[in-house]
C-alpha atoms as a PDB file:
ATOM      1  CA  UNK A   1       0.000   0.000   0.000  1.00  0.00           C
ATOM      2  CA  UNK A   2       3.324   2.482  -0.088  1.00  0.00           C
ATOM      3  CA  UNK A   3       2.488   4.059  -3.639  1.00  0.00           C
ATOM      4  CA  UNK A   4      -1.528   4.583  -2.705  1.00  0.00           C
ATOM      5  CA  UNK A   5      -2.901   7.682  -2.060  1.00  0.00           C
ATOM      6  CA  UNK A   6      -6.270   8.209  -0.191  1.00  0.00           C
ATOM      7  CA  UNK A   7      -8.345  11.325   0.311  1.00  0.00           C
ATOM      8  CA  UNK A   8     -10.422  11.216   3.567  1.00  0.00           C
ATOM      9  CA  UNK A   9     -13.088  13.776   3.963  1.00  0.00           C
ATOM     10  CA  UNK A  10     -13.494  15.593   7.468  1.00  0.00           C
ATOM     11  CA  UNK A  11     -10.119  14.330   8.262  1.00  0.00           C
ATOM     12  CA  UNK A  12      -9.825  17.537  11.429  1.00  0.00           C
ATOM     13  CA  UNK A  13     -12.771  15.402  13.488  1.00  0.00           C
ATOM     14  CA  UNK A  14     -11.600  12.768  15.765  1.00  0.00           C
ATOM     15  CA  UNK A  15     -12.155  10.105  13.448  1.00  0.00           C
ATOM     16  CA  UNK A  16     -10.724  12.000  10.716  1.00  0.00           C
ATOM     17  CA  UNK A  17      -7.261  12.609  12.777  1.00  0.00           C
ATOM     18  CA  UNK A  18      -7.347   9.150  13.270  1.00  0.00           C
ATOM     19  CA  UNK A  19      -7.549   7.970   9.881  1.00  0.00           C
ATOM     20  CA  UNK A  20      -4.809  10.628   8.845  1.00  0.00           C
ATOM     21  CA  UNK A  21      -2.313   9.337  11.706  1.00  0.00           C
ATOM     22  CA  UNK A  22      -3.106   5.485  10.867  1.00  0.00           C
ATOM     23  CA  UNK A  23      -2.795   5.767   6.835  1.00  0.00           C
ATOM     24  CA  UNK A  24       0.329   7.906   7.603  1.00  0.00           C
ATOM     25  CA  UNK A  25       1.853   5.075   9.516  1.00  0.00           C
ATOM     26  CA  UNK A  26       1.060   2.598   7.104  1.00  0.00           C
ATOM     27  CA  UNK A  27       3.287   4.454   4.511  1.00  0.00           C
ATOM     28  CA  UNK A  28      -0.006   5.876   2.325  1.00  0.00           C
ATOM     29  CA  UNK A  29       0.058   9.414   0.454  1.00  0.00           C
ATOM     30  CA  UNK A  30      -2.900  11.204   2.187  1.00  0.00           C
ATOM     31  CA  UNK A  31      -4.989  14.124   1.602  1.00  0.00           C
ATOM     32  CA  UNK A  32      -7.104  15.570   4.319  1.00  0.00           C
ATOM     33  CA  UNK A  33     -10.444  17.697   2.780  1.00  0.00           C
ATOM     34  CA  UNK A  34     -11.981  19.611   5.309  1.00  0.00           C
ATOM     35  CA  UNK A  35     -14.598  22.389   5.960  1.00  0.00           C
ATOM     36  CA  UNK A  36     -12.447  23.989   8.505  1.00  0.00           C
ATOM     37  CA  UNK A  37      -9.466  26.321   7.936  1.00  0.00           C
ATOM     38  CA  UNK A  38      -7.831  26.456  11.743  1.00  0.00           C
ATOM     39  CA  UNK A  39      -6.056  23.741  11.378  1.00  0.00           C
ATOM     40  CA  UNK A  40      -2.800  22.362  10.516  1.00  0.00           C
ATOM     41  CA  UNK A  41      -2.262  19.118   8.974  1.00  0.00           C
ATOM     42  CA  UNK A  42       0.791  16.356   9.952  1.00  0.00           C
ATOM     43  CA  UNK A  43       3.897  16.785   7.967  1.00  0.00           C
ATOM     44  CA  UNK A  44       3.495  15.182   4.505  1.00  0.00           C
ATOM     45  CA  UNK A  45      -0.260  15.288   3.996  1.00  0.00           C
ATOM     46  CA  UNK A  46      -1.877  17.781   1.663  1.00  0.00           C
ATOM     47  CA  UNK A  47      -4.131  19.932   3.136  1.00  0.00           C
ATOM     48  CA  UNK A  48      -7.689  21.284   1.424  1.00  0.00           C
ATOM     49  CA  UNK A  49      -9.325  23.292   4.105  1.00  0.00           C
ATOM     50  CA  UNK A  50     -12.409  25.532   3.252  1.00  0.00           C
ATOM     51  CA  UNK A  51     -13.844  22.741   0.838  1.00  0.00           C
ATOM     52  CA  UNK A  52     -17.932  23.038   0.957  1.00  0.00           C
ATOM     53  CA  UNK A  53     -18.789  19.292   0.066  1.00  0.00           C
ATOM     54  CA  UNK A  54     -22.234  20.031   0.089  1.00  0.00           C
ATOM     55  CA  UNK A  55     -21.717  21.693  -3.113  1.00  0.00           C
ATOM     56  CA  UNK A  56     -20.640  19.541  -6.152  1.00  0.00           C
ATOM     57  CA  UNK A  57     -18.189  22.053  -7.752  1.00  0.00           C
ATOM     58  CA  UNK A  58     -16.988  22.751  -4.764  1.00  0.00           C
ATOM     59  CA  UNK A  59     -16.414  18.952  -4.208  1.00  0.00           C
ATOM     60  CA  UNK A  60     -14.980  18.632  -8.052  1.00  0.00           C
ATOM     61  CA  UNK A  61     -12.356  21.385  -7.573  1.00  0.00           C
ATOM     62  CA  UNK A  62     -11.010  18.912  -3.971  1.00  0.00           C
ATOM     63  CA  UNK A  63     -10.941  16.043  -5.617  1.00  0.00           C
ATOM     64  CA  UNK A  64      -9.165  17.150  -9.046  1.00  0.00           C
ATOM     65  CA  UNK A  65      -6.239  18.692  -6.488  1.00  0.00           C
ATOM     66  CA  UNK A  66      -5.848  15.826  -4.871  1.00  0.00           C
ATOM     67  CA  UNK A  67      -5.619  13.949  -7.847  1.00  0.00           C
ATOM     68  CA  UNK A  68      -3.442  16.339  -9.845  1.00  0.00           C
ATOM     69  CA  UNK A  69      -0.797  17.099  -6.551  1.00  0.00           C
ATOM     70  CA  UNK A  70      -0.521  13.009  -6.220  1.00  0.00           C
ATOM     71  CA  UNK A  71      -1.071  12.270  -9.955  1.00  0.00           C
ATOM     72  CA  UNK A  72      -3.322   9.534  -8.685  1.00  0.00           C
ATOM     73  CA  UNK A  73      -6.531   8.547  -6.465  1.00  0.00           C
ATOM     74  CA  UNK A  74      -6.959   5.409  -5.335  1.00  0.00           C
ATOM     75  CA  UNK A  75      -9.503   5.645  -2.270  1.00  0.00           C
ATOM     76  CA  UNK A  76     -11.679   7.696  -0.772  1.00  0.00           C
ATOM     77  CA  UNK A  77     -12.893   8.268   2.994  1.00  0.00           C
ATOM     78  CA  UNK A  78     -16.144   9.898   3.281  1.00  0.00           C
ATOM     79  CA  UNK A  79     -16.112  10.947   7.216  1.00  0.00           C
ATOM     80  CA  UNK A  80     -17.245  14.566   6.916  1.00  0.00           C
ATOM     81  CA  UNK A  81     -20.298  14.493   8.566  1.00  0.00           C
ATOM     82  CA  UNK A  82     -22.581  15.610  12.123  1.00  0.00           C
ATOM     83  CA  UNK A  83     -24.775  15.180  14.600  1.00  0.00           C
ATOM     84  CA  UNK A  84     -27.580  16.601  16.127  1.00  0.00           C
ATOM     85  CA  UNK A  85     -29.798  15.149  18.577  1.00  0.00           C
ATOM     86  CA  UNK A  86     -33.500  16.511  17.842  1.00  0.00           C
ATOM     87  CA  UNK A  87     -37.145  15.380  18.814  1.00  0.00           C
ATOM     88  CA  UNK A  88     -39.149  15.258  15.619  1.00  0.00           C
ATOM     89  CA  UNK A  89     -41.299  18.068  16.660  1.00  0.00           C
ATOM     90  CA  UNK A  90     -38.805  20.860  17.465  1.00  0.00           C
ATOM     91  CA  UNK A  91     -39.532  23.962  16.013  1.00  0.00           C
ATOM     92  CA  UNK A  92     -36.440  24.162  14.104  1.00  0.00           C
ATOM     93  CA  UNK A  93     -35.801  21.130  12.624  1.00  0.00           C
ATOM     94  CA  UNK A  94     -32.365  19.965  11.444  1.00  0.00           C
ATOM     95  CA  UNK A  95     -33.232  17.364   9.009  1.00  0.00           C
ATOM     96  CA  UNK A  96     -32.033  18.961   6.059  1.00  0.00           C
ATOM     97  CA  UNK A  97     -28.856  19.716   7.710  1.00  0.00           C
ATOM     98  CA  UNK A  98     -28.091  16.120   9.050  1.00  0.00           C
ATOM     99  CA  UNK A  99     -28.636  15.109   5.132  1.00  0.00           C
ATOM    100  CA  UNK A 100     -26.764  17.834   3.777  1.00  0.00           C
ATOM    101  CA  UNK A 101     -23.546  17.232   6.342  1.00  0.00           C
ATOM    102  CA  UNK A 102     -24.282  13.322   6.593  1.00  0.00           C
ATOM    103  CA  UNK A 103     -25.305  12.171   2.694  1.00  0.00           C
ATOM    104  CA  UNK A 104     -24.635  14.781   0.235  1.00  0.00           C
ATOM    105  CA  UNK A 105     -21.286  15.399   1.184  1.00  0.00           C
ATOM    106  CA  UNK A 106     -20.620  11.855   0.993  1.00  0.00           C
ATOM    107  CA  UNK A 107     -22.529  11.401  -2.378  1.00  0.00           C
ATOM    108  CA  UNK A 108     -20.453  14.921  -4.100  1.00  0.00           C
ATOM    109  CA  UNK A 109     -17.249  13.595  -2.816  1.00  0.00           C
ATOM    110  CA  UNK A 110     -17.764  10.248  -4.422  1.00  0.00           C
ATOM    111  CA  UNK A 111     -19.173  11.474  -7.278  1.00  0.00           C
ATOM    112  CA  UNK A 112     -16.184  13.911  -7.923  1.00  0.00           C
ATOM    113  CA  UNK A 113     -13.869  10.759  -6.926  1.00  0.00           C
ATOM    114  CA  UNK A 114     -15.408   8.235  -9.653  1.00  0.00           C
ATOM    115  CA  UNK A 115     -13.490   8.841 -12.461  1.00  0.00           C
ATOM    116  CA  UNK A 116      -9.832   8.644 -10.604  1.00  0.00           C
ATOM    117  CA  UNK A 117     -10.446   5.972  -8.772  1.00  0.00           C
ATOM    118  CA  UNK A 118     -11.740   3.915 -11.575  1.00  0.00           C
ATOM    119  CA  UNK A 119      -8.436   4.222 -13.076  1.00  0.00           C
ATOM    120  CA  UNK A 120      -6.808   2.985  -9.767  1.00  0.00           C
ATOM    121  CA  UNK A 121      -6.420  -1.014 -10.040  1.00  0.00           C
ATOM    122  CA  UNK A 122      -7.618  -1.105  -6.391  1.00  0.00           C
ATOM    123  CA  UNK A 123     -10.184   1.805  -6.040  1.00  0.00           C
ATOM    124  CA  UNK A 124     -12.282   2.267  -3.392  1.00  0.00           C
ATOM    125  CA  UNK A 125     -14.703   3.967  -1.442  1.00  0.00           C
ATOM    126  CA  UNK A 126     -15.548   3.975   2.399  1.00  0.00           C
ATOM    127  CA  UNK A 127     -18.283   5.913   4.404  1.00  0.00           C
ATOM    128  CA  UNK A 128     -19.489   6.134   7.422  1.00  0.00           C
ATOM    129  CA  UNK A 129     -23.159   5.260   8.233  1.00  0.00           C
ATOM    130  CA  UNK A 130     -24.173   4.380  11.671  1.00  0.00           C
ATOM    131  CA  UNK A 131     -25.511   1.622  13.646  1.00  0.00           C
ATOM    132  CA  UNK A 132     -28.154   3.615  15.442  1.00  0.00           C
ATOM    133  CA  UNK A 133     -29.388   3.809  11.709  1.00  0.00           C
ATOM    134  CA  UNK A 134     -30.860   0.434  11.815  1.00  0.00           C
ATOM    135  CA  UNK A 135     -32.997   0.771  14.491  1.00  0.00           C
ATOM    136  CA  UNK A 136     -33.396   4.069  15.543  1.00  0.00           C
ATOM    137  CA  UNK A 137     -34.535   5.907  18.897  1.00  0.00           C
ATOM    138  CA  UNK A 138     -35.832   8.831  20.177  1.00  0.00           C
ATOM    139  CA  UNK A 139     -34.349  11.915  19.638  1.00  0.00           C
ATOM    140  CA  UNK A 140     -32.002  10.473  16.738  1.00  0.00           C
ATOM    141  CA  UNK A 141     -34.459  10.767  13.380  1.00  0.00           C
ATOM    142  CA  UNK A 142     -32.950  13.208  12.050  1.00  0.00           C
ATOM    143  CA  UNK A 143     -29.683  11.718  12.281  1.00  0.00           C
ATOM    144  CA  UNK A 144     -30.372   8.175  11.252  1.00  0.00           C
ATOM    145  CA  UNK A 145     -32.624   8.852   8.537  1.00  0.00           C
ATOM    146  CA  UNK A 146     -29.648  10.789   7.069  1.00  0.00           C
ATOM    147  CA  UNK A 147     -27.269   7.866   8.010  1.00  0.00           C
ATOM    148  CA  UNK A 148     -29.697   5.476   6.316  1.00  0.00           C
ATOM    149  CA  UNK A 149     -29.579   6.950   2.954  1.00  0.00           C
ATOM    150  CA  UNK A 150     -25.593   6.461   3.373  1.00  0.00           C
ATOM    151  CA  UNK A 151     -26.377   2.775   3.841  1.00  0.00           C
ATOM    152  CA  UNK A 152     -28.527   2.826   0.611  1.00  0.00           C
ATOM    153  CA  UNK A 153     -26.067   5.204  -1.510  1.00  0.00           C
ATOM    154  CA  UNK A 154     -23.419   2.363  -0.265  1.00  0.00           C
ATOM    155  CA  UNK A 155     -25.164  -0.513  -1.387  1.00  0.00           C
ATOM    156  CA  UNK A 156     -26.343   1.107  -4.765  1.00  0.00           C
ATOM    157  CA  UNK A 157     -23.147   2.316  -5.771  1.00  0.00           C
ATOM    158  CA  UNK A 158     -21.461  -1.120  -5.228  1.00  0.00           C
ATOM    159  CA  UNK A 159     -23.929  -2.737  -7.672  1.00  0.00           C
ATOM    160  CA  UNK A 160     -22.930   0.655 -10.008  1.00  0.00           C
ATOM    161  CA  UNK A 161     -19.371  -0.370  -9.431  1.00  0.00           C
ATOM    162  CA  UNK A 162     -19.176  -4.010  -9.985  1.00  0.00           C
ATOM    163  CA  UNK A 163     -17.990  -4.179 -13.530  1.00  0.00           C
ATOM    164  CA  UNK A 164     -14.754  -2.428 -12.575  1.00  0.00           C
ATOM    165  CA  UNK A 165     -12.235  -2.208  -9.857  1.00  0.00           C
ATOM    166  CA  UNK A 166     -13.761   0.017  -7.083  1.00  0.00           C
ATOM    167  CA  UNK A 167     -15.727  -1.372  -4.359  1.00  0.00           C
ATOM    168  CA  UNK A 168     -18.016   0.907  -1.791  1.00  0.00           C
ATOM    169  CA  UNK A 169     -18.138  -0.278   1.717  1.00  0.00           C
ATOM    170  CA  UNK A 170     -19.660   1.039   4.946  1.00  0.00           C
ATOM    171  CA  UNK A 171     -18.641   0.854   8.768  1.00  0.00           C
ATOM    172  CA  UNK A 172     -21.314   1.369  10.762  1.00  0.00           C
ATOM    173  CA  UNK A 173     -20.375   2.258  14.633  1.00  0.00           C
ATOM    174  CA  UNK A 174     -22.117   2.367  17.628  1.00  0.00           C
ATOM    175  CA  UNK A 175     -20.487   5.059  20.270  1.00  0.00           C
ATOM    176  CA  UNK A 176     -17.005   6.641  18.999  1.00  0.00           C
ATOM    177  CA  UNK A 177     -15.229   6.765  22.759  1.00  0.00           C
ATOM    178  CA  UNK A 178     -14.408  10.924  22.273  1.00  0.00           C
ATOM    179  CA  UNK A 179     -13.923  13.792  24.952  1.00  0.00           C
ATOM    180  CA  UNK A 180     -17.268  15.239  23.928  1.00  0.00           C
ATOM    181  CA  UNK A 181     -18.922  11.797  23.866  1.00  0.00           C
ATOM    182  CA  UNK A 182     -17.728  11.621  27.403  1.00  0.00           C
ATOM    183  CA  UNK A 183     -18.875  14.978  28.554  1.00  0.00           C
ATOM    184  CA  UNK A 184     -22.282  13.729  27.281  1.00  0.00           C
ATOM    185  CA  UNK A 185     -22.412  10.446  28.566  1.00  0.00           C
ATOM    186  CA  UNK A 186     -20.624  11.080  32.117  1.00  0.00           C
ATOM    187  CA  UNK A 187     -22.292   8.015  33.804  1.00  0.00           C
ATOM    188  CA  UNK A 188     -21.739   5.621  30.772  1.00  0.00           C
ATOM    189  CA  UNK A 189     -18.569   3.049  30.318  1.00  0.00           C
ATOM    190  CA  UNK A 190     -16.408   4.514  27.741  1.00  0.00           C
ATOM    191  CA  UNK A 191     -14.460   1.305  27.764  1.00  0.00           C
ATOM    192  CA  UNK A 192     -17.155  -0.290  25.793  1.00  0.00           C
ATOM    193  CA  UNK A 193     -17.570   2.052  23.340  1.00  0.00           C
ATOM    194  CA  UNK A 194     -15.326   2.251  19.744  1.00  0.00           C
ATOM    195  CA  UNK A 195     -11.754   3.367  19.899  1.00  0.00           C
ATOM    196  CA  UNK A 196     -11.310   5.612  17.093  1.00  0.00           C
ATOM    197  CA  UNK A 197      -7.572   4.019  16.474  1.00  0.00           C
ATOM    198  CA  UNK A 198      -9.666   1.206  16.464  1.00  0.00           C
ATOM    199  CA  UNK A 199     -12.160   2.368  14.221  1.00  0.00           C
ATOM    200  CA  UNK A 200      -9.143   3.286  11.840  1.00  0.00           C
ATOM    201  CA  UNK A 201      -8.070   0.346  11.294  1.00  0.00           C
ATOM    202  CA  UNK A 202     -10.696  -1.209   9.950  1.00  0.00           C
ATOM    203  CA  UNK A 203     -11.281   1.495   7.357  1.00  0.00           C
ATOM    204  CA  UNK A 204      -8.136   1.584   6.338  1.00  0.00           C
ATOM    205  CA  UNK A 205      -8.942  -2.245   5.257  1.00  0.00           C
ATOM    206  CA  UNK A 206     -11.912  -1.654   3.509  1.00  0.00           C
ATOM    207  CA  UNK A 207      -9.139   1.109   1.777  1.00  0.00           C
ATOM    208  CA  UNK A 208      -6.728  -1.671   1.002  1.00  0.00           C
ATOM    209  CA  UNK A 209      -6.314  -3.824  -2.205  1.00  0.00           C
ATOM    210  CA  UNK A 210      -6.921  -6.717   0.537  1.00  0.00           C
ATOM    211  CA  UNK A 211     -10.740  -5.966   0.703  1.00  0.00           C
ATOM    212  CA  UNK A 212     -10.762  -6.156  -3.029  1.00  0.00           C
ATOM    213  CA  UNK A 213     -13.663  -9.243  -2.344  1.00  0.00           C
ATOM    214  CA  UNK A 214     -15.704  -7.375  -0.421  1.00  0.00           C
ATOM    215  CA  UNK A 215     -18.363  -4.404  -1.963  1.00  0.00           C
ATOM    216  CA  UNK A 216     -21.874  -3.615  -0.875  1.00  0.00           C
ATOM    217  CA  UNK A 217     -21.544  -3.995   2.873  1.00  0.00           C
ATOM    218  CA  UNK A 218     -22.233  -2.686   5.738  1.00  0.00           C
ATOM    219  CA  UNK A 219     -19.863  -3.240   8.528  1.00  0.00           C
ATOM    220  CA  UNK A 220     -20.905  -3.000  12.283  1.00  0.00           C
ATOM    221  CA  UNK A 221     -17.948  -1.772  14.819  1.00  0.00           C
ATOM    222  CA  UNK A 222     -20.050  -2.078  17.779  1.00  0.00           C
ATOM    223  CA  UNK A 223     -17.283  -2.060  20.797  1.00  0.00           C
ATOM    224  CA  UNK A 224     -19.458  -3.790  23.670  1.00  0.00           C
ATOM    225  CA  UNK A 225     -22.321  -1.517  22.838  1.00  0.00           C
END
């Protein structure tokens, strides 16, 4: 994986860092697209800050610099994304923003990526969907609808995908063991929650040319949740 170069969306999030530290370590070429322009990016990865995914061109214009710096794509991270826990009848709803920050910024990155990393040998694609979108709960409609439609844009663009190279995958976790998590949660058991190291790793998997058997699925990292 030495020569491979991945692009991972939202890479300033805890997840994101994560990713970016991991891939690093592994010896990959990484580019870190992010919304945010604060923040300063590990020696040796190229940094896109200011990038507005929910906008296509926007998206189009990330992609083509990563592709042109590198003079190659071969995976994509889609981990840009929110939260926001809502009850369905609050007076300012945040559905469109839990789509807009969850799915479309998945769907214009991947769109943008298509073309590159179908001339990769080994492309591949890998978002982030959610275990609380299977079954949902109160307060979390919003954010699992959104998270649903990443399982479906997953599964649809595998079957898209499956006369060439690049595979789509999904993890879907349960509770990402963070600060703010644990500010949240102060009487729950962090130690059963996800790791994002943890979490990482497995991405970085579904990123490798050893996943190259597995497309269309949906991949639970649970902890002890």
């Amino acid at each position: 994986m030495s020569q491979r170069v991945i692009a991972v969306t939202g890479g300033h999030g805890v997840l994101g860092r994560a990713v970016v530290e991991a891939a690093l370590a592994d010896g990959l070429k990484v580019a870190d697209i992010d919304h945010a322009t604060d923040q300063s990016a590990p020696d040796g990865v190229l940094e896109l800050g200011g990038v507005d995914l929910t906008d296509p061109a926007s998206a189009t214009k990330a992609i083509a610099a990563v592709a042109a710096h590198f003079g190659r794509l071969d995976a994509l991270l889609n981990i840009a994304g929110g939260f926001v826990w809502q009850m369905t009848d609050d007076a300012d709803p945040a559905w469109a923003k839990m789509f807009a920050l969850n799915l479309t910024t998945a769907l214009n990155a991947s769109r943008a990526a298509l073309p590159h990393l179908k001339a990769s040998p080994e492309g591949r694609i890998v978002n982030v969907g959610a275990n609380a979108a299977l079954k949902s709960a109160a307060g979390m409609g919003a954010y699992a609808a959104s998270k649903a439609g990443v399982h479906r844009l997953t599964e649809s663009l595998a079957e898209e995908l499956k006369d060439t190279s690049v595979t789509v995958n999904a993890v879907l976790p349960s509770i990402l063991d963070t600060a703010q998590n644990r500010k949240d949660m102060p009487e729950a058991d962090p130690a059963k929650w996800v790791r994002p190291a943890d979490l990482a790793r497995v991405m970085l998997f579904l990123a490798s040319p050893d996943s190259r058997a597995v497309t269309g699925a949906l991949i639970p990292v649970t902890g002890r949740v």
